[in-house]
Protein backbone atom coordinates (compact mmCIF):
# COMPACT_ATOMS: atom_id res chain seq x y z
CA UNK A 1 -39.66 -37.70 -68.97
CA UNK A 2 -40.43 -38.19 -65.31
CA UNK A 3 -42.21 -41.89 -64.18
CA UNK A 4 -43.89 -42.99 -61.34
CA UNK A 5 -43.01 -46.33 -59.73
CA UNK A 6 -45.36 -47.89 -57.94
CA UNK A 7 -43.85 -50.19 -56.02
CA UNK A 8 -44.69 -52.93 -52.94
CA UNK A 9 -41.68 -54.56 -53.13
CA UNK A 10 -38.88 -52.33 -52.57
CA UNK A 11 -35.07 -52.15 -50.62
CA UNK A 12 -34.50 -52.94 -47.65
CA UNK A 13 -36.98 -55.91 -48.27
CA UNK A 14 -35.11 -58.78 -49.88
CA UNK A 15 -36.04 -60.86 -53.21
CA UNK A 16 -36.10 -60.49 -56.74
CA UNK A 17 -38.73 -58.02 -56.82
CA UNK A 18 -37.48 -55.95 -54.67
CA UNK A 19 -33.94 -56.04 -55.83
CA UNK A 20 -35.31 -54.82 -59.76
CA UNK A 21 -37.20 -51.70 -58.22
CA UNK A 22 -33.96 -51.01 -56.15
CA UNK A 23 -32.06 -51.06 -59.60
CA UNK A 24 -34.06 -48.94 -61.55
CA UNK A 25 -34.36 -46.50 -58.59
CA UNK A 26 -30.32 -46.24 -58.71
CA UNK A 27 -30.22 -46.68 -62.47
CA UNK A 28 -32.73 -43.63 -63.57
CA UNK A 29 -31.37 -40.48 -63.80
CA UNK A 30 -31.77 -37.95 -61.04
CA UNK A 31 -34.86 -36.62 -61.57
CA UNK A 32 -36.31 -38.96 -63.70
CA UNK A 33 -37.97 -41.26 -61.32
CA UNK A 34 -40.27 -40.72 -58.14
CA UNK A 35 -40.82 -43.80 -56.27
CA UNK A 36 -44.29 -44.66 -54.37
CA UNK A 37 -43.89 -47.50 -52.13
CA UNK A 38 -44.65 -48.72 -48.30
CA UNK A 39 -43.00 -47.61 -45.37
CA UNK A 40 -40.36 -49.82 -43.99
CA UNK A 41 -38.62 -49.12 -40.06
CA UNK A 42 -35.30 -49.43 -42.29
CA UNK A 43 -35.50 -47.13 -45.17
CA UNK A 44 -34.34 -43.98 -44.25
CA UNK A 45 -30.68 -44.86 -44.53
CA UNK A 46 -30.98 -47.18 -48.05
CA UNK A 47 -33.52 -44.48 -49.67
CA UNK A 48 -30.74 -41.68 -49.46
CA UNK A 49 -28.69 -43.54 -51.50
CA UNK A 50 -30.49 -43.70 -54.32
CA UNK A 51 -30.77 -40.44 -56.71
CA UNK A 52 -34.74 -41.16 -57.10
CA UNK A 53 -36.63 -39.37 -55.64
CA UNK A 54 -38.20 -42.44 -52.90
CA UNK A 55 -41.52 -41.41 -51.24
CA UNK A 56 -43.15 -43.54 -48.74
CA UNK A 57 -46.35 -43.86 -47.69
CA UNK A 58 -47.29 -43.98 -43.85
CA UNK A 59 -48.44 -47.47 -44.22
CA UNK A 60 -46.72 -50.81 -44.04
CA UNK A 61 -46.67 -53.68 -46.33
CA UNK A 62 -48.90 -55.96 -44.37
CA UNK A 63 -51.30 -53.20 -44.42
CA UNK A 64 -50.87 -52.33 -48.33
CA UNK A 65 -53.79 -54.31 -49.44
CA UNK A 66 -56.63 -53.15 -47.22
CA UNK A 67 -59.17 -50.98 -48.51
CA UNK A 68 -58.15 -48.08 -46.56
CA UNK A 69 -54.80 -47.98 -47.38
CA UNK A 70 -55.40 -48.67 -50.89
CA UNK A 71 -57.47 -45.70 -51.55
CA UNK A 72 -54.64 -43.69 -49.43
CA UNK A 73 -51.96 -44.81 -51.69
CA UNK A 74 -54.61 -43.71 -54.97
CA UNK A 75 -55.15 -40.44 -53.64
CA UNK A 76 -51.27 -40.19 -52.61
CA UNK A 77 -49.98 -41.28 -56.11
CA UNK A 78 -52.34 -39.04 -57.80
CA UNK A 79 -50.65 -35.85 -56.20
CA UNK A 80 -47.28 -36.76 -56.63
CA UNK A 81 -47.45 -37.55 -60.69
CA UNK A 82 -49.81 -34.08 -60.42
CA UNK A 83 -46.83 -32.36 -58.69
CA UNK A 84 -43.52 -34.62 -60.27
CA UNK A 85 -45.26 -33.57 -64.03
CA UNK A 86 -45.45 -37.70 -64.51
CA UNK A 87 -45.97 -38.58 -68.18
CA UNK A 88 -45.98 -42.74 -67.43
CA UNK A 89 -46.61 -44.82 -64.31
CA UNK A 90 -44.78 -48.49 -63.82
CA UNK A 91 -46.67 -50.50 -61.80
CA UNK A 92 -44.02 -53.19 -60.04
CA UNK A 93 -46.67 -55.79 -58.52
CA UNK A 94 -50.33 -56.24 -59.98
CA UNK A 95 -51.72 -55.85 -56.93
CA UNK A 96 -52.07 -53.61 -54.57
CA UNK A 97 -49.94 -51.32 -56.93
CA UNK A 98 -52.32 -51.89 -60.01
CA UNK A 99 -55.17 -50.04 -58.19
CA UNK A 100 -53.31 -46.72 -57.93
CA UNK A 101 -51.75 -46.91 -61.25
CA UNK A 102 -55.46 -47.30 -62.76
CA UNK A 103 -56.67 -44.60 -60.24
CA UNK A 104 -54.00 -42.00 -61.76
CA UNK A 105 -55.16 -42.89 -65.14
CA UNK A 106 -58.80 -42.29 -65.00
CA UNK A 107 -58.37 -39.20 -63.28
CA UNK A 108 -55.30 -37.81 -64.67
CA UNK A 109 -55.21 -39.84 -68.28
CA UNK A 110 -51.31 -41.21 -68.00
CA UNK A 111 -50.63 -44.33 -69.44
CA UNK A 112 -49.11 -47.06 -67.44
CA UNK A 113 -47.40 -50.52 -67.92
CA UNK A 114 -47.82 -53.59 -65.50
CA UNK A 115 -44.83 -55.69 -64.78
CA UNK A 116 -46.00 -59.71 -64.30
CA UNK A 117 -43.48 -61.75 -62.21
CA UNK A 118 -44.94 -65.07 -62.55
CA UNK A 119 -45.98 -66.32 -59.41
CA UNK A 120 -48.38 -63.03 -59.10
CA UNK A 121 -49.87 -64.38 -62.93
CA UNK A 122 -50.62 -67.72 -60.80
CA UNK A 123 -52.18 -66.21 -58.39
CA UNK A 124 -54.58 -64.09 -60.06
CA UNK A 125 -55.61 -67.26 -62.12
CA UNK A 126 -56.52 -68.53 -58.86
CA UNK A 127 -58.69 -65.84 -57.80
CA UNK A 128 -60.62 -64.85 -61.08
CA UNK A 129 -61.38 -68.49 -61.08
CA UNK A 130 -63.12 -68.46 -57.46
CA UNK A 131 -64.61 -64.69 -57.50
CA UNK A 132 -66.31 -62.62 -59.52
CA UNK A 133 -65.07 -59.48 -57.78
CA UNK A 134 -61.93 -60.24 -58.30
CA UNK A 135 -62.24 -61.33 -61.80
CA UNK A 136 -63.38 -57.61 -62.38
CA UNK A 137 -60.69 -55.97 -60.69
CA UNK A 138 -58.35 -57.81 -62.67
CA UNK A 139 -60.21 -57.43 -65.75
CA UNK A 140 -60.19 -53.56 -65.09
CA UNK A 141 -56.60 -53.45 -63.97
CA UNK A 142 -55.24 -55.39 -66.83
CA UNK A 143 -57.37 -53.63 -69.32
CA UNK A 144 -56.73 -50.29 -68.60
CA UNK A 145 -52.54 -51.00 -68.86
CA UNK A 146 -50.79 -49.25 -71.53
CA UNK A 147 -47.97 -52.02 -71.87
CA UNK A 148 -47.59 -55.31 -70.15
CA UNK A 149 -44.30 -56.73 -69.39
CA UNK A 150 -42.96 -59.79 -68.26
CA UNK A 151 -39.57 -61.18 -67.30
CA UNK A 152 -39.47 -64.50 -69.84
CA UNK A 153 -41.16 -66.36 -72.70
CA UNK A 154 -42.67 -68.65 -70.19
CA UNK A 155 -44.01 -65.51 -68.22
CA UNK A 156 -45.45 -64.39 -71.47
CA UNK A 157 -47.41 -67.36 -72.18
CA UNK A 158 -49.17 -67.40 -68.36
CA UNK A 159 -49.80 -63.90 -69.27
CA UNK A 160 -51.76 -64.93 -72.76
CA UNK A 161 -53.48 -67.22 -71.07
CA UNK A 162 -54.86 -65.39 -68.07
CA UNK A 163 -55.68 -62.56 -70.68
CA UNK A 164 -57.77 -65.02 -72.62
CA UNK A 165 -59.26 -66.44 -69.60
CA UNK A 166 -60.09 -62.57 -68.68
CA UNK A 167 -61.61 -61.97 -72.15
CA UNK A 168 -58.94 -59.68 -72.98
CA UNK A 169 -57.33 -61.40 -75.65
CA UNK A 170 -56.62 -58.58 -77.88
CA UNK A 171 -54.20 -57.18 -75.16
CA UNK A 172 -51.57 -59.81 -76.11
CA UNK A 173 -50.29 -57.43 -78.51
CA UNK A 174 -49.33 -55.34 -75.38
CA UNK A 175 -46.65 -57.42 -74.02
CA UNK A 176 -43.26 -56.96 -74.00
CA UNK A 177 -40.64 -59.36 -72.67
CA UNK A 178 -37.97 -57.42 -70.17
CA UNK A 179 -35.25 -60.31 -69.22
CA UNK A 180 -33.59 -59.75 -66.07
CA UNK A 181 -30.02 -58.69 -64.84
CA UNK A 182 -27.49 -57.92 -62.97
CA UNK A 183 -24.51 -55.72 -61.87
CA UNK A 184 -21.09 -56.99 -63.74
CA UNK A 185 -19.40 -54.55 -61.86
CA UNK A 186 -20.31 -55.89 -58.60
CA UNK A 187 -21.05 -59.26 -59.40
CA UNK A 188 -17.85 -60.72 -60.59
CA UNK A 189 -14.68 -63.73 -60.79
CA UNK A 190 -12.15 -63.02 -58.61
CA UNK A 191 -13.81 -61.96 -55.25
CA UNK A 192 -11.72 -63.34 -52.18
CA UNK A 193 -13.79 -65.76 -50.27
CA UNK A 194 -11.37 -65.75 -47.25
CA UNK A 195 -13.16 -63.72 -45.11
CA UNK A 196 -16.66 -65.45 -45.89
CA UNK A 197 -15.50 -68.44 -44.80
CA UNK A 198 -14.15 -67.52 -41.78
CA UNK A 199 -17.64 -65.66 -40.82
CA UNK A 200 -19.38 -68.38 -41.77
CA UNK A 201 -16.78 -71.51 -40.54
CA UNK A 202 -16.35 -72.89 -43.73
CA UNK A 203 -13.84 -74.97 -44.92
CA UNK A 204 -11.73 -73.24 -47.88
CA UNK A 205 -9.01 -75.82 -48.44
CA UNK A 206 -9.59 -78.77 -50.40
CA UNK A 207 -13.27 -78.52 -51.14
CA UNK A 208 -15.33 -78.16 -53.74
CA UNK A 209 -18.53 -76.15 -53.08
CA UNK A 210 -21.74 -76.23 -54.90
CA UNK A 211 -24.20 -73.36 -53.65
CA UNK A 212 -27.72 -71.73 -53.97
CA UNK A 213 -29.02 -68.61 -53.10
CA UNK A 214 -32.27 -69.01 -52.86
CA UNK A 215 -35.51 -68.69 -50.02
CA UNK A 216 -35.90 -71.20 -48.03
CA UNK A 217 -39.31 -72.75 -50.31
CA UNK A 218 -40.12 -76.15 -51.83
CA UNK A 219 -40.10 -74.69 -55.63
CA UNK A 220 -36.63 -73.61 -54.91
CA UNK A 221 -35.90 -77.19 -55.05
CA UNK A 222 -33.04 -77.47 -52.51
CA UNK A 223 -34.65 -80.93 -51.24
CA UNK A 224 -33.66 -82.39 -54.62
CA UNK A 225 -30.02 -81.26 -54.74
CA UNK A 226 -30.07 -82.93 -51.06
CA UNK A 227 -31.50 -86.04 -52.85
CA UNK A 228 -28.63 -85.73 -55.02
CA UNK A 229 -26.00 -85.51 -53.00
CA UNK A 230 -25.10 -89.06 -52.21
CA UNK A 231 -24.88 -90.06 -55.48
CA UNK A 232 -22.47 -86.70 -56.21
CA UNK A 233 -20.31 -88.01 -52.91
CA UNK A 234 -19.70 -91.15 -54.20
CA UNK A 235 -18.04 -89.26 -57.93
CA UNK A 236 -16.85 -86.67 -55.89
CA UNK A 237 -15.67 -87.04 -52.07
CA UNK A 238 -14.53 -83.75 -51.81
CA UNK A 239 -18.12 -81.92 -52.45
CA UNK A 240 -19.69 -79.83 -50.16
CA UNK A 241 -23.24 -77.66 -50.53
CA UNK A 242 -24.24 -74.65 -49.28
CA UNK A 243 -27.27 -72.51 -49.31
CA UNK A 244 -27.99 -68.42 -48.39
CA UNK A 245 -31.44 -68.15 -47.62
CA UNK A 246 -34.15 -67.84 -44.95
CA UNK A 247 -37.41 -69.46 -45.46
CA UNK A 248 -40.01 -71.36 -43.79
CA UNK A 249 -38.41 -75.04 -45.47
CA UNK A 250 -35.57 -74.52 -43.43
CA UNK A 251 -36.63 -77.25 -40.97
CA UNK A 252 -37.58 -79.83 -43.42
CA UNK A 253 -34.52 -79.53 -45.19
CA UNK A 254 -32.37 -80.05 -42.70
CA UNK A 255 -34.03 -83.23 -41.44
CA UNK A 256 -33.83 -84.78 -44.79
CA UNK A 257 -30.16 -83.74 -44.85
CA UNK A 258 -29.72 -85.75 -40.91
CA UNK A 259 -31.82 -88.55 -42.53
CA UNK A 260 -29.11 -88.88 -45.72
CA UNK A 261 -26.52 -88.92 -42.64
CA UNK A 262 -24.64 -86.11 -44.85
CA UNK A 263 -23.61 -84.09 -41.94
CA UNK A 264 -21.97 -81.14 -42.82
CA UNK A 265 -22.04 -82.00 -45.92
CA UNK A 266 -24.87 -79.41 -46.33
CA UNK A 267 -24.57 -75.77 -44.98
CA UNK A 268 -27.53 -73.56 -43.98
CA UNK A 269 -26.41 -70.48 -43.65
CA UNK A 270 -28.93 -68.40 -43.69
CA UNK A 271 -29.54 -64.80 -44.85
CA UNK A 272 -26.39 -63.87 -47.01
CA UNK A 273 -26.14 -60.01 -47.05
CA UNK A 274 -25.84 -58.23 -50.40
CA UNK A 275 -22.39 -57.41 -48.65
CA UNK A 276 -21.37 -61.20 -48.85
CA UNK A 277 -22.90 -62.60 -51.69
CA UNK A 278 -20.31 -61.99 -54.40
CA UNK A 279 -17.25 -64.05 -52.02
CA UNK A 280 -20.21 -66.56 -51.81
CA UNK A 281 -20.54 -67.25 -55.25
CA UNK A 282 -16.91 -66.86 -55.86
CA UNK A 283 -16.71 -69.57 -53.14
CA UNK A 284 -18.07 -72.26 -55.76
CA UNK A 285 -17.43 -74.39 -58.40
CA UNK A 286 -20.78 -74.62 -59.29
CA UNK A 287 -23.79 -73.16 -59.04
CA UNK A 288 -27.01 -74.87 -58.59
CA UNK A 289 -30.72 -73.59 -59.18
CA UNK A 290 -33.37 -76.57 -58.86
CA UNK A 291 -36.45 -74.81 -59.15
CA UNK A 292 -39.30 -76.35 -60.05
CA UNK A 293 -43.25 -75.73 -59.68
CA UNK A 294 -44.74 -76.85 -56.83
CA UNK A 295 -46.91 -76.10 -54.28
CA UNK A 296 -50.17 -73.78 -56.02
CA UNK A 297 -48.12 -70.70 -56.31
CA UNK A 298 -44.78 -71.77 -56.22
CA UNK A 299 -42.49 -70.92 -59.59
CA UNK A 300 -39.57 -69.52 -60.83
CA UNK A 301 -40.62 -66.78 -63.44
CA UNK A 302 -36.72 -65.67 -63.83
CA UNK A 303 -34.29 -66.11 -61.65
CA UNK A 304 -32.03 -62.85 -61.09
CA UNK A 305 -29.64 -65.36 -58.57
CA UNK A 306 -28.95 -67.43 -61.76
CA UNK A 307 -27.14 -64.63 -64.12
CA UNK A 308 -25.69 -63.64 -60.61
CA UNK A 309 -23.76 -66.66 -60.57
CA UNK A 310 -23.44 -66.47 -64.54
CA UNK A 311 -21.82 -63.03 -63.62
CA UNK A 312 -19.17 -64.35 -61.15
CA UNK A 313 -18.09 -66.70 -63.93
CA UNK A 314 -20.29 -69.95 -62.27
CA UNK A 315 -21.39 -72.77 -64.96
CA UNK A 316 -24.98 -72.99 -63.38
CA UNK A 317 -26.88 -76.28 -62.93
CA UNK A 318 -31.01 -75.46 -63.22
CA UNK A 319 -34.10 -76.79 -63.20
CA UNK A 320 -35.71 -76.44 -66.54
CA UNK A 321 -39.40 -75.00 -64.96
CA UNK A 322 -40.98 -71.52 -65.13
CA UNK A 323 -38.56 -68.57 -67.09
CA UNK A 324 -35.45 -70.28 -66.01
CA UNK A 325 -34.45 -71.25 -69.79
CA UNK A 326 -34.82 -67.52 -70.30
CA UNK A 327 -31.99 -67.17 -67.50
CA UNK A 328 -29.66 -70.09 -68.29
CA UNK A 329 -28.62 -71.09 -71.99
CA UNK A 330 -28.69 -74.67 -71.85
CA UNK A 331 -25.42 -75.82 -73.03
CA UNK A 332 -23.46 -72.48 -73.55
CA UNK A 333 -23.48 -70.85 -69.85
CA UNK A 334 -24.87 -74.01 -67.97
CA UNK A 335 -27.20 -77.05 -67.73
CA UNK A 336 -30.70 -77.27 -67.38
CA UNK A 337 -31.89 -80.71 -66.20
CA UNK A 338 -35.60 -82.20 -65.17
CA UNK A 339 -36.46 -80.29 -61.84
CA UNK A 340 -37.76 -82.93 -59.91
CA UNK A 341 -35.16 -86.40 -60.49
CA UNK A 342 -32.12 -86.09 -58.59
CA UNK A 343 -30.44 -88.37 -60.73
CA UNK A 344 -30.17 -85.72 -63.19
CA UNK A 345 -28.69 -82.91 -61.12
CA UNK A 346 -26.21 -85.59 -60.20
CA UNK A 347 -24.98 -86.59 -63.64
CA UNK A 348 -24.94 -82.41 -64.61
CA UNK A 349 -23.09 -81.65 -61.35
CA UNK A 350 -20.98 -84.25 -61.86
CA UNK A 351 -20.10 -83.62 -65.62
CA UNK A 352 -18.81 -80.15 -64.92
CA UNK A 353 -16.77 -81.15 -61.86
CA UNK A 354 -14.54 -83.82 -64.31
CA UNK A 355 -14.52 -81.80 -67.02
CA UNK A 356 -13.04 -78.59 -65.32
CA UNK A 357 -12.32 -77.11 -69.40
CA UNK A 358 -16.27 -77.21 -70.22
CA UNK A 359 -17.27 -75.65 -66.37
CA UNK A 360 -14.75 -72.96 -67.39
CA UNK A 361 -16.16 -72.36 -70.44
CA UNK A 362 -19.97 -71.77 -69.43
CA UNK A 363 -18.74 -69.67 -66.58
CA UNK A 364 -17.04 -67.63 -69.43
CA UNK A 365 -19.65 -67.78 -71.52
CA UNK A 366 -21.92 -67.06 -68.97
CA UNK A 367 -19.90 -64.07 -67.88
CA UNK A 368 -20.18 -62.84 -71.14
CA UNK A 369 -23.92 -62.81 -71.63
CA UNK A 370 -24.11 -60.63 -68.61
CA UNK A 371 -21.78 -58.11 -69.57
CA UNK A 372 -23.70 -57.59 -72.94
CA UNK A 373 -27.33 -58.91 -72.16
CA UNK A 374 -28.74 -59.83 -68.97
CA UNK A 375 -27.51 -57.11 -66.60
CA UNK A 376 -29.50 -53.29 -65.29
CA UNK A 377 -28.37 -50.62 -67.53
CA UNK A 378 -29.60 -52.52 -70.56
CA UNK A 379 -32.84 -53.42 -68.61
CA UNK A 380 -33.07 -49.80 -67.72
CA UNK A 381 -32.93 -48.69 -72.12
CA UNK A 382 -35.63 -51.83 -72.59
CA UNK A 383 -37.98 -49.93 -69.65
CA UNK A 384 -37.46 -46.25 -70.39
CA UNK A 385 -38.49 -47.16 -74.50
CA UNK A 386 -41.29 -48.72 -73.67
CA UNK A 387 -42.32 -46.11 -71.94
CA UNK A 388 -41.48 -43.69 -73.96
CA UNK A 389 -43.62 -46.02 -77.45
CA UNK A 390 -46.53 -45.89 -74.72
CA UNK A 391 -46.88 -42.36 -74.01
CA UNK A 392 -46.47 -41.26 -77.68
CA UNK A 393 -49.13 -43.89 -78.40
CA UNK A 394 -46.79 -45.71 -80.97
């Protein structure tokens, strides 16, 4: 059965989003899949790779929402699932991608399924509550969906409630919860961090690193593990952080880090290529994932970088906001603490750095769950039989 992905977020771009259309792109077989998705000056080389078939449109992403280019990517996904024989559309982002998904379905009657994120729930909540046009768009584009999905429990529930708030609250029968994964294969214990280090002028001898991997944003809540960090030095002398990310909260950060006099204590380094990011988390003894809400979009709806860690045998410390209990079982591969008090990510940090036999054991643990739960292939089964319980109407 051949799907269409329609797809704004899509490799080379970088976050979450992004990184679960690359995967099912790779992960479909050849044949199976025919991507729709913006141009990007980068692509040619990382769309060869993948046995999808990848087919960009002449527009960028900034220009993805206009009307123009909207209607252009309607027209242009219409022809392809005419010519690819497509039986079921995915739509990866609500909007712009939910027009063109609802534009194949009027005119060519294939069902198709809407994948919610989180942060794209909050802001459609936002709109419908401040225009009318809007509130009918959405109202049409969630409507029409054969299948909704979402990425956690908590996801779910924003989902409900939007849907009620949209009159449509019959459709929660609809939704299907997809966790999240990773790559065991490539995400794993034992990657030297030698050579990381020495690209990056870090210390390997004699510390103990805690990192994130994370954009630079205040729901990513790297301000509070800053906050934290005295309190951690003063257990633990030996303790340094680091975080792989770029963002616009790089500045901030760093001047609350100068104003805690912790030196380099705290690491920014950062983008982190996908090259580099397994020695990074193998770099660790613990991996930490403060995000909390904050800000009017700002949430954590999964958390791919969490089961990342989880995967490279990390006992993860997170903030218990958003989907992130979905990601992190609290007490079997890691801690989840109150987001927002330092104090707690202190005394959870701190636990697992005395108690070396319990960090080993979540990071096993955690391990574990990945290799039989939260990692692609299995994410890639969940997709393809919803798909195939939407066409056949079941």
């Amino acid at each position: 059965m051949t799907t269409l992905l329609l797809a704004q977020d899509f490799p080379p771009m970088g976050g979450g989003i992004a990184r679960l259309h690359g995967e099912l792109a790779k992960r479909f077989p050849r044949g199976d899949l025919v991507v729709s998705t913006p141009a990007d000056p980068d692509a040619s080389e990382v769309d060869a790779g993948f046995p999808a078939t990848v087919d960009r449109l002449p527009i960028g992403v900034r220009r993805a929402k206009t009307l123009p280019a909207v209607l252009f990517w309607s027209r242009r996904a219409a022809s392809l699932a005419r010519q690819h024989r497509v039986r079921f559309v995915h739509c990866g982002n609500v909007k712009p991608a939910g027009y063109p998904a609802r534009w194949v379905h009027e005119r060519l009657h294939i069902p198709y399924g809407i994948f919610f994120h989180g942060a794209d729930l909050l802001s459609e909540q936002h709109k419908i509550r401040h225009s009318r046009l809007k509130r009918r768009t959405a109202r049409v584009i969630f409507g029409g969906a054969a299948v909704l999905m979402t990425n956690s429990a908590w996801t779910r529930d924003l989902a409900l409630s939007l849907l009620g708030d949209l009159g449509l609250d019959g459709h929660g029968r609809r939704l299907r919860v997809v966790h999240l994964g990773t790559d065991p294969t490539y995400f794993r214990p034992g990657v030297d961090a030698r050579a990381l280090c020495d690209k990056f002028d870090l210390p390997d001898n004699g510390t103990r690193w805690l990192v994130t991997v994370a954009r630079l944003q205040q729901h990513k809540g790297m301000d509070t593990v800053i906050e934290a960090l005295p309190a951690i030095l003063e257990r633990a002398p030996d303790v340094r952080y680091a975080v792989a990310g770029t963002g616009p909260d790089r500045e901030r950060l760093e001047k609350r880090a100068q104003q805690l006099r912790l030196g380099d204590r705290v690491r920014f380094l950062g983008g982190v290529g996908d090259r580099d990011l397994p020695a990074f988390y193998n770099l660790a003894s613990v991996y930490v994932g403060a995000s909390r809400r904050a800000e009017r979009l700002g949430v954590e709806g999964f958390g791919i970088s969490l089961v990342e860690a989880s995967a490279c045998g990390l006992p993860v410390v997170a903030g218990d906001s958003g989907g992130v209990s979905d990601a992190v079982r609290d007490g079997e591969t890691g801690i989840l603490v109150p987001p927002e008090e330092p104090a707690a990510i202190a005394d959870a940090i701190c636990r697992l750095l005395t108690d070396p036999a319990a960090a080993k054991r979540m990071g096993q643990n955690g391990r574990r769950a990945v290799e039989t739960y939260f990692n692609w292939d299995r994410v890639v089964r969940d997709l393809r039989d919803i798909e195939s319980q939407a066409v056949s109407g079941a």
